[in-house]
C-alpha atoms as a PDB file:
ATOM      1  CA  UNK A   1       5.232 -29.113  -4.185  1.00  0.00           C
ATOM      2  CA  UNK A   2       6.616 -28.528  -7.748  1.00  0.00           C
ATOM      3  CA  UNK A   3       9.831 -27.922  -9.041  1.00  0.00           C
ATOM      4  CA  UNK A   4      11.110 -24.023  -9.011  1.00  0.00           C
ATOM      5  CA  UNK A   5      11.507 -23.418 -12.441  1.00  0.00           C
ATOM      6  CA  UNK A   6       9.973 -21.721 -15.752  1.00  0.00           C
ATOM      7  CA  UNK A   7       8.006 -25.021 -17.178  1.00  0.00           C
ATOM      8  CA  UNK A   8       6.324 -26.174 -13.875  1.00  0.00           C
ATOM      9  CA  UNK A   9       5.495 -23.039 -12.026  1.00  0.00           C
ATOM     10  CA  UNK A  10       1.875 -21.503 -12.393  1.00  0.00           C
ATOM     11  CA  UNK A  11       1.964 -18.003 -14.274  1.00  0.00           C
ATOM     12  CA  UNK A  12       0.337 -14.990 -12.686  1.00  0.00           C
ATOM     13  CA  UNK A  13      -2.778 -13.327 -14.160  1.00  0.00           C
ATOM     14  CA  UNK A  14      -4.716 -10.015 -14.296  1.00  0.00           C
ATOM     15  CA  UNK A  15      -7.962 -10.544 -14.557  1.00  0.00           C
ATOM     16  CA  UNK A  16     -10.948  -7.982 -15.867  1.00  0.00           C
ATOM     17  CA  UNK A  17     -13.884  -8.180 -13.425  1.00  0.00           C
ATOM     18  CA  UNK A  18     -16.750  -6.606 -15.506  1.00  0.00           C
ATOM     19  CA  UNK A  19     -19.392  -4.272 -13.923  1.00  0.00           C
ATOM     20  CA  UNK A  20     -20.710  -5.580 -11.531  1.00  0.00           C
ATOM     21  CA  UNK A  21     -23.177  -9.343 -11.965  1.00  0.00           C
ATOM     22  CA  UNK A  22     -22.957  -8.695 -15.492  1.00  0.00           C
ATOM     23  CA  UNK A  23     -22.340 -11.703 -16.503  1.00  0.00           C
ATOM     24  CA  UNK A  24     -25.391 -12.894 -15.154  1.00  0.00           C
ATOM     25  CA  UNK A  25     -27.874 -10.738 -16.203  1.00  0.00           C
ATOM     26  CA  UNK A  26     -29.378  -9.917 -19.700  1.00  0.00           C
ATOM     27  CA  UNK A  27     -27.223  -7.396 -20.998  1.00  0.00           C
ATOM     28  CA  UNK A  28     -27.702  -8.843 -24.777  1.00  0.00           C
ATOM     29  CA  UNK A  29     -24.452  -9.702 -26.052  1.00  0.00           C
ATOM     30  CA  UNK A  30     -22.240  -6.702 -24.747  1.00  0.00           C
ATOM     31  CA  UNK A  31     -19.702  -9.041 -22.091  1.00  0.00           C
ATOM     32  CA  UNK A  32     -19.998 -12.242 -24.077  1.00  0.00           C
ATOM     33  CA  UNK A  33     -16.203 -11.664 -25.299  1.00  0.00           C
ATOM     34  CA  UNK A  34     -15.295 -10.961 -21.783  1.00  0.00           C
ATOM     35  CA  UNK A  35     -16.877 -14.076 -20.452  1.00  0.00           C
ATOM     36  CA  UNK A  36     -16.056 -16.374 -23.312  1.00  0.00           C
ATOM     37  CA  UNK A  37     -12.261 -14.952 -21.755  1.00  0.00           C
ATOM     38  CA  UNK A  38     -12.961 -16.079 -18.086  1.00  0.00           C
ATOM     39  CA  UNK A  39     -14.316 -19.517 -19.294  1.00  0.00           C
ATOM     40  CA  UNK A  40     -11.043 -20.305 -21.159  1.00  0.00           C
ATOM     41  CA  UNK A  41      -8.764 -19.037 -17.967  1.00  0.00           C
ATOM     42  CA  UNK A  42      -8.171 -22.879 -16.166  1.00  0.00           C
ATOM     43  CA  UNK A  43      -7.918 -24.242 -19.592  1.00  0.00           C
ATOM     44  CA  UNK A  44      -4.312 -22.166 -20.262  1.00  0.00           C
ATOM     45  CA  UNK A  45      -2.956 -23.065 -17.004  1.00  0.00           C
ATOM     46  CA  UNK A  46       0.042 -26.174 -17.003  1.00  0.00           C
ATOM     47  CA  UNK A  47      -1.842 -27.882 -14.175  1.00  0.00           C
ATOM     48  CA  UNK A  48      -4.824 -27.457 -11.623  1.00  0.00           C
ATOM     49  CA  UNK A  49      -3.478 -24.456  -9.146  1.00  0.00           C
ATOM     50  CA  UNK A  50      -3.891 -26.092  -5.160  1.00  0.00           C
ATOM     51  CA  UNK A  51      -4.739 -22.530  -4.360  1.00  0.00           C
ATOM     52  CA  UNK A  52      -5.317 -18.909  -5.353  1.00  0.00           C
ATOM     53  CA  UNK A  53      -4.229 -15.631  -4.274  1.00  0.00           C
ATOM     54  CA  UNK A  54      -6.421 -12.705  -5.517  1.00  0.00           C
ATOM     55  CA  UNK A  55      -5.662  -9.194  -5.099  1.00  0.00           C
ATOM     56  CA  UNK A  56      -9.646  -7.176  -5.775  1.00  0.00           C
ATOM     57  CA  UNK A  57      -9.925  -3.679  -6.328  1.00  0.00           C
ATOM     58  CA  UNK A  58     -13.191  -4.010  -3.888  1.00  0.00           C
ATOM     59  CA  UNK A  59     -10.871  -4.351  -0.860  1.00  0.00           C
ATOM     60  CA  UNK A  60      -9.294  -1.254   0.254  1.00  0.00           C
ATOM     61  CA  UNK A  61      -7.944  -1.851   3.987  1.00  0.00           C
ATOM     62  CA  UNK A  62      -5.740   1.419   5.974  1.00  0.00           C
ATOM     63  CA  UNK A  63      -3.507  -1.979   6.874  1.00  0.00           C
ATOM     64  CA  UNK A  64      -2.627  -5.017   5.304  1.00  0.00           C
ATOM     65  CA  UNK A  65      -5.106  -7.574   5.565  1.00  0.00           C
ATOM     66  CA  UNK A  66      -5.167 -11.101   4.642  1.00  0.00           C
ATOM     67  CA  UNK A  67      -8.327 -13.052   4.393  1.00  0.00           C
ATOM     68  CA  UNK A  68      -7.779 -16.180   6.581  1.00  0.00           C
ATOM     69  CA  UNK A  69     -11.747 -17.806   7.062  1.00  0.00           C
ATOM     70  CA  UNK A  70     -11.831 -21.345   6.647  1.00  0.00           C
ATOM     71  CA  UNK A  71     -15.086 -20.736   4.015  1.00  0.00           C
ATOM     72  CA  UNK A  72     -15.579 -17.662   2.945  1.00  0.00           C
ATOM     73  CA  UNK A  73     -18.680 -15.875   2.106  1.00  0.00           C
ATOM     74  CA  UNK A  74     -19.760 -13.919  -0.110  1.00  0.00           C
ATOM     75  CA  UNK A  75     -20.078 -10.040   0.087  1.00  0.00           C
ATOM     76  CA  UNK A  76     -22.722  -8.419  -2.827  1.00  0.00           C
ATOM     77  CA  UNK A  77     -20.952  -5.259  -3.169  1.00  0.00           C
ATOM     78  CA  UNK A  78     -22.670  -4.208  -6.041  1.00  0.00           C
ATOM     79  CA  UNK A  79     -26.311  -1.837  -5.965  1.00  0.00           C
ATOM     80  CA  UNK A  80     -29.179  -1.385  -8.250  1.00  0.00           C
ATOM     81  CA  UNK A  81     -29.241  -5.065  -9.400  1.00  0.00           C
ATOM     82  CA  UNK A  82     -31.940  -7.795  -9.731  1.00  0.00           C
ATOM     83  CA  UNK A  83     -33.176  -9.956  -6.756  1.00  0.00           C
ATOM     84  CA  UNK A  84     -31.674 -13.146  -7.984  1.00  0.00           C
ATOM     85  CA  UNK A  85     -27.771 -11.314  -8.466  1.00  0.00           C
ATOM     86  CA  UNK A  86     -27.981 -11.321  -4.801  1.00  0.00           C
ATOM     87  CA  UNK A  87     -28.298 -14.718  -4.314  1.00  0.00           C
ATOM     88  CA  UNK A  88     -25.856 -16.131  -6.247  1.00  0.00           C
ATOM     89  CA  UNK A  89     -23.635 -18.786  -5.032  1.00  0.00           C
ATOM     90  CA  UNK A  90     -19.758 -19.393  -5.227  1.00  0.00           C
ATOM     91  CA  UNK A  91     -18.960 -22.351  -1.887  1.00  0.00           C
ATOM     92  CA  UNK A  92     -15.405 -22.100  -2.870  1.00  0.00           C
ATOM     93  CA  UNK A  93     -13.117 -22.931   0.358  1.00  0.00           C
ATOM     94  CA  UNK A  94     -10.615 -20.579   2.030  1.00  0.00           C
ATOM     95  CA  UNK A  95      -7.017 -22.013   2.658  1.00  0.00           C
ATOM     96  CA  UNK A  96      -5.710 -21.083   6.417  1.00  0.00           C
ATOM     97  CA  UNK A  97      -2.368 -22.210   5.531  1.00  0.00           C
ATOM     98  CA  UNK A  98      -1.879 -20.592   2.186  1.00  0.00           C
ATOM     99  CA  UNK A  99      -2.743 -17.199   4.361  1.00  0.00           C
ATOM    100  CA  UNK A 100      -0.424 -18.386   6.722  1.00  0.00           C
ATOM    101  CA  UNK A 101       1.990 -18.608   3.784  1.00  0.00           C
ATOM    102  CA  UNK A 102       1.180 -14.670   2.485  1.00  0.00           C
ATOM    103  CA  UNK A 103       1.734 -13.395   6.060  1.00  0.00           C
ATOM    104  CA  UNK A 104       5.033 -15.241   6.560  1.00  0.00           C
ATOM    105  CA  UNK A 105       6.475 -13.666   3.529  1.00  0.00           C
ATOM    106  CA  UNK A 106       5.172 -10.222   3.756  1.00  0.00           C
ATOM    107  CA  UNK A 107       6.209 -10.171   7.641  1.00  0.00           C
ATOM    108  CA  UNK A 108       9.517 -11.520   6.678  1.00  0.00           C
ATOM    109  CA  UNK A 109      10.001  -8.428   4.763  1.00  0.00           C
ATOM    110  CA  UNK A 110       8.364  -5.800   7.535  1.00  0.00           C
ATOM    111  CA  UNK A 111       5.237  -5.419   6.251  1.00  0.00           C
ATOM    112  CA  UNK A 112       2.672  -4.765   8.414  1.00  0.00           C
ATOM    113  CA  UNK A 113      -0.063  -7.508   7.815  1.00  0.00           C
ATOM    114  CA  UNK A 114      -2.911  -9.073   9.595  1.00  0.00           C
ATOM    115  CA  UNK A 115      -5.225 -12.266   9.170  1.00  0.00           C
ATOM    116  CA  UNK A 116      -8.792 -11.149   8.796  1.00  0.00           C
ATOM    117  CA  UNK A 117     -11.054 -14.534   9.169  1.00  0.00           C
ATOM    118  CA  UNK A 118     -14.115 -12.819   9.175  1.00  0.00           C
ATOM    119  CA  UNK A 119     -14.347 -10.813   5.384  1.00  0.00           C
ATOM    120  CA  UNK A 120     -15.432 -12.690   2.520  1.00  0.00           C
ATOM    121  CA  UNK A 121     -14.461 -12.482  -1.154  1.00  0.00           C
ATOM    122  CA  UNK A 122     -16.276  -9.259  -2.800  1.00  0.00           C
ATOM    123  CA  UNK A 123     -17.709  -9.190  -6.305  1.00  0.00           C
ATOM    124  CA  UNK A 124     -14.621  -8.417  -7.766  1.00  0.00           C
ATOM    125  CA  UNK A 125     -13.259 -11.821  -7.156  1.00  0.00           C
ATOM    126  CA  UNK A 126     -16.506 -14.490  -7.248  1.00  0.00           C
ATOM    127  CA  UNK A 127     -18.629 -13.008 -10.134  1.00  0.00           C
ATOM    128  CA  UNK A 128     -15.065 -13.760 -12.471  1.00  0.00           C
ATOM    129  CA  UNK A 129     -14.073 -16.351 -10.428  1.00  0.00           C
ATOM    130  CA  UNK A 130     -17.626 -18.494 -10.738  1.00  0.00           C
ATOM    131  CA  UNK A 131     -16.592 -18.055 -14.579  1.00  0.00           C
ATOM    132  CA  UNK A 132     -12.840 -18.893 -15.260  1.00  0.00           C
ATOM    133  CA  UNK A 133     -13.258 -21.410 -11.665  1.00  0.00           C
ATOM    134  CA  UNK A 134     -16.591 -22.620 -11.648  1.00  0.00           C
ATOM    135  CA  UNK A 135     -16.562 -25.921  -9.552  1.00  0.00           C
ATOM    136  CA  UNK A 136     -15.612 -23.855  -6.897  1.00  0.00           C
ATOM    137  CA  UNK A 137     -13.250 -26.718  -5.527  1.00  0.00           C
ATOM    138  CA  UNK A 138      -9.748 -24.381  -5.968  1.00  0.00           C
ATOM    139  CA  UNK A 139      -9.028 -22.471  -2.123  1.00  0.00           C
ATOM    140  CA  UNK A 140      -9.359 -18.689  -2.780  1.00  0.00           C
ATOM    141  CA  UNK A 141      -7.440 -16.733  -0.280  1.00  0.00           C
ATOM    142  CA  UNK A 142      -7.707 -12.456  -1.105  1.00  0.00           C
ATOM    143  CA  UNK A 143      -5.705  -9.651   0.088  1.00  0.00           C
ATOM    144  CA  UNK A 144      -6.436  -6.569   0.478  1.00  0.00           C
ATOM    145  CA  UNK A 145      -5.138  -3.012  -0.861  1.00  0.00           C
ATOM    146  CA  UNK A 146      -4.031  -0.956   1.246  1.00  0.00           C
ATOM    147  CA  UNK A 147      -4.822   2.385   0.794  1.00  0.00           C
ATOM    148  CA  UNK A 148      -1.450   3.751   2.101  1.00  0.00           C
ATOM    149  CA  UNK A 149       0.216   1.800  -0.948  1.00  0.00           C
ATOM    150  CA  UNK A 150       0.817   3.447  -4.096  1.00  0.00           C
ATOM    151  CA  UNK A 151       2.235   1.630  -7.399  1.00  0.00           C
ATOM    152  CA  UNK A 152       5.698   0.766  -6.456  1.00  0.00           C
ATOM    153  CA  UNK A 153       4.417  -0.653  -3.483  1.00  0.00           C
ATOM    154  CA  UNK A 154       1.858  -2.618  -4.828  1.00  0.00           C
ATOM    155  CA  UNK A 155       4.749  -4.072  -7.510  1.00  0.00           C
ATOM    156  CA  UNK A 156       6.862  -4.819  -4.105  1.00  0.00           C
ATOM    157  CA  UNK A 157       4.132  -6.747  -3.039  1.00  0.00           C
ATOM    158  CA  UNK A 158       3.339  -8.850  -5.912  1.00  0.00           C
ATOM    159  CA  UNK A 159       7.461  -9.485  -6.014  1.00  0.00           C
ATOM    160  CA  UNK A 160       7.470 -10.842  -2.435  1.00  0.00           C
ATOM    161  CA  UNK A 161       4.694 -13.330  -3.409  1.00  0.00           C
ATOM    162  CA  UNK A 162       6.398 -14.577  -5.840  1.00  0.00           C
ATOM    163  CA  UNK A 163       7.335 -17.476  -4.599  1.00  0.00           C
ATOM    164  CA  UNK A 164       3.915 -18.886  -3.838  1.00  0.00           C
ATOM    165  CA  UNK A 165       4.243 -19.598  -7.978  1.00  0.00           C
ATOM    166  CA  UNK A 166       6.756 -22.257  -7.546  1.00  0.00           C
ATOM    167  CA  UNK A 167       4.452 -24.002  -4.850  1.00  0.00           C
ATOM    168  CA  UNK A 168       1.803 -24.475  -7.367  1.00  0.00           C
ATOM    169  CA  UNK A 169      -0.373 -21.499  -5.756  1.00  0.00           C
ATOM    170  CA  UNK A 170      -1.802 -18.727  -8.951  1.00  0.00           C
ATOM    171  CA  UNK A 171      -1.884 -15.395  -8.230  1.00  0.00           C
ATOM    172  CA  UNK A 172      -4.107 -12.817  -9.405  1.00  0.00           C
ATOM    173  CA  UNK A 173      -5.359  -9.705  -9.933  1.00  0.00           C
ATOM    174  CA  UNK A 174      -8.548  -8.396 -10.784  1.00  0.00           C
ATOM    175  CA  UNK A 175      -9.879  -4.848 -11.683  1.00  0.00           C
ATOM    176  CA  UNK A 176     -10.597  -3.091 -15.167  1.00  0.00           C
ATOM    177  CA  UNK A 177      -7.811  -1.086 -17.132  1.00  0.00           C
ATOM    178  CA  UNK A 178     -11.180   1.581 -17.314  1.00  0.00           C
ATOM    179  CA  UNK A 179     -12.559   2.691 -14.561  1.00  0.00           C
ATOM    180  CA  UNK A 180     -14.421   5.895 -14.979  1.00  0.00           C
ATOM    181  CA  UNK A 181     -17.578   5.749 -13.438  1.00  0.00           C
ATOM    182  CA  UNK A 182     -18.973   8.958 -15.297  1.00  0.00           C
ATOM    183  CA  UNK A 183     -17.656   7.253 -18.525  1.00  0.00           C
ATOM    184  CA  UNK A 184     -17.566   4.143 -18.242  1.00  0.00           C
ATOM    185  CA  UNK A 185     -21.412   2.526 -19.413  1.00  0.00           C
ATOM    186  CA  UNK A 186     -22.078   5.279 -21.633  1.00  0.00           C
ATOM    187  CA  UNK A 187     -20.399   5.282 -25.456  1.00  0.00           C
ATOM    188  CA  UNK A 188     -18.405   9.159 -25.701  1.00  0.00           C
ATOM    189  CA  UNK A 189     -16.286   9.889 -28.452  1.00  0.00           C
ATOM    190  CA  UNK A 190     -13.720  11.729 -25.831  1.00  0.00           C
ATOM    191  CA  UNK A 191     -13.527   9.245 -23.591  1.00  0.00           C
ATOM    192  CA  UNK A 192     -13.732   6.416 -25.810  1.00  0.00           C
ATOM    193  CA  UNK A 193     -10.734   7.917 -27.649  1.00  0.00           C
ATOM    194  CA  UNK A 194      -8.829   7.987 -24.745  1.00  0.00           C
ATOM    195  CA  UNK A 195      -9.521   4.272 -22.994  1.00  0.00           C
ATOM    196  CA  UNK A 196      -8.202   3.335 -26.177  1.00  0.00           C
ATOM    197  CA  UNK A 197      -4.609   5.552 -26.529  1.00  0.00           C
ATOM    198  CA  UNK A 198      -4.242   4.026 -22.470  1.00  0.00           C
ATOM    199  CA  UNK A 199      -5.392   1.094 -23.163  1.00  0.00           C
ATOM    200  CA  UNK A 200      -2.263   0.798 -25.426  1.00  0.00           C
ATOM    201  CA  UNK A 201      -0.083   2.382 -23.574  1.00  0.00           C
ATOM    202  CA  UNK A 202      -0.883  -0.885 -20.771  1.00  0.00           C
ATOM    203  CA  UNK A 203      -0.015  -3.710 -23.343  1.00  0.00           C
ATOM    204  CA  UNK A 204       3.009  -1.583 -24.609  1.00  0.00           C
ATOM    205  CA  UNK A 205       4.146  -1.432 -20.950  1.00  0.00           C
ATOM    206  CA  UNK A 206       3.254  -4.995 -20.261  1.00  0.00           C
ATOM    207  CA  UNK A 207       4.921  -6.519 -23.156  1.00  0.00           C
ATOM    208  CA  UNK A 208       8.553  -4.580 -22.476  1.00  0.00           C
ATOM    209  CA  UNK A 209      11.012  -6.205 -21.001  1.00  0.00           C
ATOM    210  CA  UNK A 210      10.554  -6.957 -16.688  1.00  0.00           C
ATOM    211  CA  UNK A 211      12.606  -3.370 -15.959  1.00  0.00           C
ATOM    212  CA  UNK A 212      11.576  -0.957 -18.233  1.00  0.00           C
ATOM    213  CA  UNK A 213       8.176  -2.486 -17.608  1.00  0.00           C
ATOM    214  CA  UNK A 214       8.210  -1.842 -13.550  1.00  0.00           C
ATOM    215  CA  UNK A 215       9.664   1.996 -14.101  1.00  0.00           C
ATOM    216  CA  UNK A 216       6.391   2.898 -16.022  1.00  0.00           C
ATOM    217  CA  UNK A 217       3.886   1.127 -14.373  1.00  0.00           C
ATOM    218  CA  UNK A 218       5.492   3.141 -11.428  1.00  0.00           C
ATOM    219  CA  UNK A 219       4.563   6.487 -13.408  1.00  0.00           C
ATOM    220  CA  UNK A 220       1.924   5.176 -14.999  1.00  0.00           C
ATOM    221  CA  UNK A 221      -0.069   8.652 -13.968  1.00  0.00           C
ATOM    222  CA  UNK A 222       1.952  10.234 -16.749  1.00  0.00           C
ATOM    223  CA  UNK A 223       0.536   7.662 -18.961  1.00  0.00           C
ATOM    224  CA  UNK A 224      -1.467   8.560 -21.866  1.00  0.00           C
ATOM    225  CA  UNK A 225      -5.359  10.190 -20.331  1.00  0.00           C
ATOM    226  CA  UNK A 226      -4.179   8.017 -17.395  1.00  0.00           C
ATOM    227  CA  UNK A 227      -6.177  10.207 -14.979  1.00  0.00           C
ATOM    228  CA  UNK A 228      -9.123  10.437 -17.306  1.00  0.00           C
ATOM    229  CA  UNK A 229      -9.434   6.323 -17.344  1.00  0.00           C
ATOM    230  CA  UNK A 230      -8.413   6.013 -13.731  1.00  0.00           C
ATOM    231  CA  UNK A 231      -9.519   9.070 -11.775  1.00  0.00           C
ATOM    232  CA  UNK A 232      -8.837   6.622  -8.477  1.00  0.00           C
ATOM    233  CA  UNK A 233      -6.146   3.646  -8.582  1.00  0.00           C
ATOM    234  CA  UNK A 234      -7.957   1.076  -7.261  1.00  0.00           C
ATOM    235  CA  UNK A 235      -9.072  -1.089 -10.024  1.00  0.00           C
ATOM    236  CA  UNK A 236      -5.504  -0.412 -11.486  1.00  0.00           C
ATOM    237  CA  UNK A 237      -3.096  -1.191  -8.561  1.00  0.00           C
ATOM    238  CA  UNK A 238      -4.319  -5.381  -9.045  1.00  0.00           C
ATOM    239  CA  UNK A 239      -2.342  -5.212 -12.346  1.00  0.00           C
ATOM    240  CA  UNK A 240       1.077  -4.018 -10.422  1.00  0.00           C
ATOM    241  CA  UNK A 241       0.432  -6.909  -8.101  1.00  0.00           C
ATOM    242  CA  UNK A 242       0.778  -9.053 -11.156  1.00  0.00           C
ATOM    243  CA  UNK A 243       3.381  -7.607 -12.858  1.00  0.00           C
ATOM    244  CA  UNK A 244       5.145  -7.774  -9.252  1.00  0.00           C
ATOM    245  CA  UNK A 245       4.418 -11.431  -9.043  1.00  0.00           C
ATOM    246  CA  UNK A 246       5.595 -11.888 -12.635  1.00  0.00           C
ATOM    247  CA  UNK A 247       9.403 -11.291 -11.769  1.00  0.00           C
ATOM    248  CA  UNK A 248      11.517 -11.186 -15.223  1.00  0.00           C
ATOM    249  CA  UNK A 249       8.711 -13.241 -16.877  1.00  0.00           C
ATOM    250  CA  UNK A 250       7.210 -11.641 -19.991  1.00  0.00           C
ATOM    251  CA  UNK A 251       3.666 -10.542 -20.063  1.00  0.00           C
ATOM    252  CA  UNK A 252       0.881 -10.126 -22.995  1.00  0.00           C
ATOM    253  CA  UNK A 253      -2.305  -8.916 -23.599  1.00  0.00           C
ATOM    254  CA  UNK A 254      -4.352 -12.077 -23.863  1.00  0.00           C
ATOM    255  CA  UNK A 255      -7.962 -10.571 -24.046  1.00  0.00           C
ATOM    256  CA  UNK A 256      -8.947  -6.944 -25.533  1.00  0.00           C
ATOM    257  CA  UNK A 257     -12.065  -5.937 -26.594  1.00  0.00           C
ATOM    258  CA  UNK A 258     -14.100  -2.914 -26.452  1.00  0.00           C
ATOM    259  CA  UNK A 259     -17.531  -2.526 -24.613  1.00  0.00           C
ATOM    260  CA  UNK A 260     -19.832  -0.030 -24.443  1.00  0.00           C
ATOM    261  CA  UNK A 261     -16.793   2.473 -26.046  1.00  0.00           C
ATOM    262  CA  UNK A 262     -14.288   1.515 -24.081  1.00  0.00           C
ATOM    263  CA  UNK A 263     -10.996  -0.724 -24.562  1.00  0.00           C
ATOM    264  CA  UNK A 264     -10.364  -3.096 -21.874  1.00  0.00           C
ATOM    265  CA  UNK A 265      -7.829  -5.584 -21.735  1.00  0.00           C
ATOM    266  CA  UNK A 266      -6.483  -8.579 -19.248  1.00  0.00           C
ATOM    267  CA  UNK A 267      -3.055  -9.579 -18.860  1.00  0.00           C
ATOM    268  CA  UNK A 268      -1.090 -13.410 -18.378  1.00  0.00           C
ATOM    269  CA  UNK A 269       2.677 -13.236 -17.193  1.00  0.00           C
ATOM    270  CA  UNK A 270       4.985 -16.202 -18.142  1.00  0.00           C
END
């Protein structure tokens, strides 16, 4: 177990997903930015993590569930997509006493929480994970969203895992800071326009100090064409996980790029 303080604990990370297999598909050179970002991830770290926590936007629970199975598989929650995206592999192992871990905490505090040993990890964490973790030897435990939760909640959450940091244990989040479907593969000079004035609006929010950063990611609906770029929360909500997690620690905007139109950023904390 490491030391509780600034230098030796692991910082927490929001991670952008990409659409779907992407990465592993023939898409030209559109998410070559975005992967060349996943591939550097381990490499920033101070040390190997003994274990991840990873809140996905692809697991929407009506409770709080933590995912508990000893290896998890894999769920292909993604449609239209060649033969061989379905059969990728990522044999990374689950860690039953890291989950044991989460629920202590969150019960601790009266949330309402579960272990779930039977759901694997969805696309949202493998297809970035088999990128920025690719030996697969790092336990991956994920927890869900609950639907009930809204942003202050989700921020809550993050800040009562906070610990898990000083016991060498990353935490994560992965989503997209665009998610409109209608928008989101096809270049539009509206829409485009306004990934990019919310897209700002994230790192500006990020990057200010720990309070004034948790009272507008709490309203972050009255953000700039918030509603436009995130019509539902779900791919959004990972990022207050992290910036819950974070604590006081400052955050940046370590990858932004724009694809197909749209700006889309990921985030490090401390």
């Amino acid at each position: 177990m490491t030391p509780d303080n600034q230098e030796s604990r692991q910082p927490v990370l929001f991670l952008p997903h990409g659409g779907g297999p992407c990465f592993f598909m023939e898409w030209g050179n559109t998410w070559d930015r975005m992967a060349a970002y996943l591939r550097s991830v381990s490499g920033t770290l101070p040390r190997r993590p003994d274990a991840i926590v990873v809140m996905s936007g692809h697991w929407e629970t009506d409770e709080m569930r933590i995912g508990s199975a000893l290896h998890p598989s894999l769920i292909y929650d993604y449609y239209g997509f060649p033969p061989h995206t379905y059969q990728l592999e990522y044999p990374v192992p689950g860690a039953p006493d890291v989950s044991e871990k989460v629920l202590g905490l969150l019960k601790d505090a009266g949330v309402d929480c579960a272990a779930d040993a039977n759901r694997g990890l969805d696309h949202g964490v493998f297809i970035p994970f088999m990128l920025a973790f690719p030996d697969a030897s790092i336990p991956v435990v994920e927890i869900s969203l609950p639907r009930t939760m809204d942003a202050a909640d989700v921020l809550q959450l993050g800040q009562l895992l906070e610990p898990l940091r000083s016991e060498n244990i990353l935490l994560v989040g992965t989503g997209m800071t665009y998610h409109n479907m209608r928008y989101l593969m096809r270049p539009d000079a509206v829409s485009d326009g306004r990934s990019v004035a919310f897209d700002n609006w994230l790192q500006n929010t990020v990057e200010a100090p720990s309070d004034l950063r948790r009272s507008r990611l709490v309203d972050w609906e009255h953000a700039p064409f918030a509603q436009d770029c995130h019509p539902q929360p779900e791919h959004l909500l990972p990022l207050m996980f992290a910036a819950g997690a974070a604590g006081t620690d400052t955050g940046h905007r370590d990858y932004s790029d724009v694809i197909m139109g749209k700006a889309l950023s990921g985030f490090r904390f401390g």
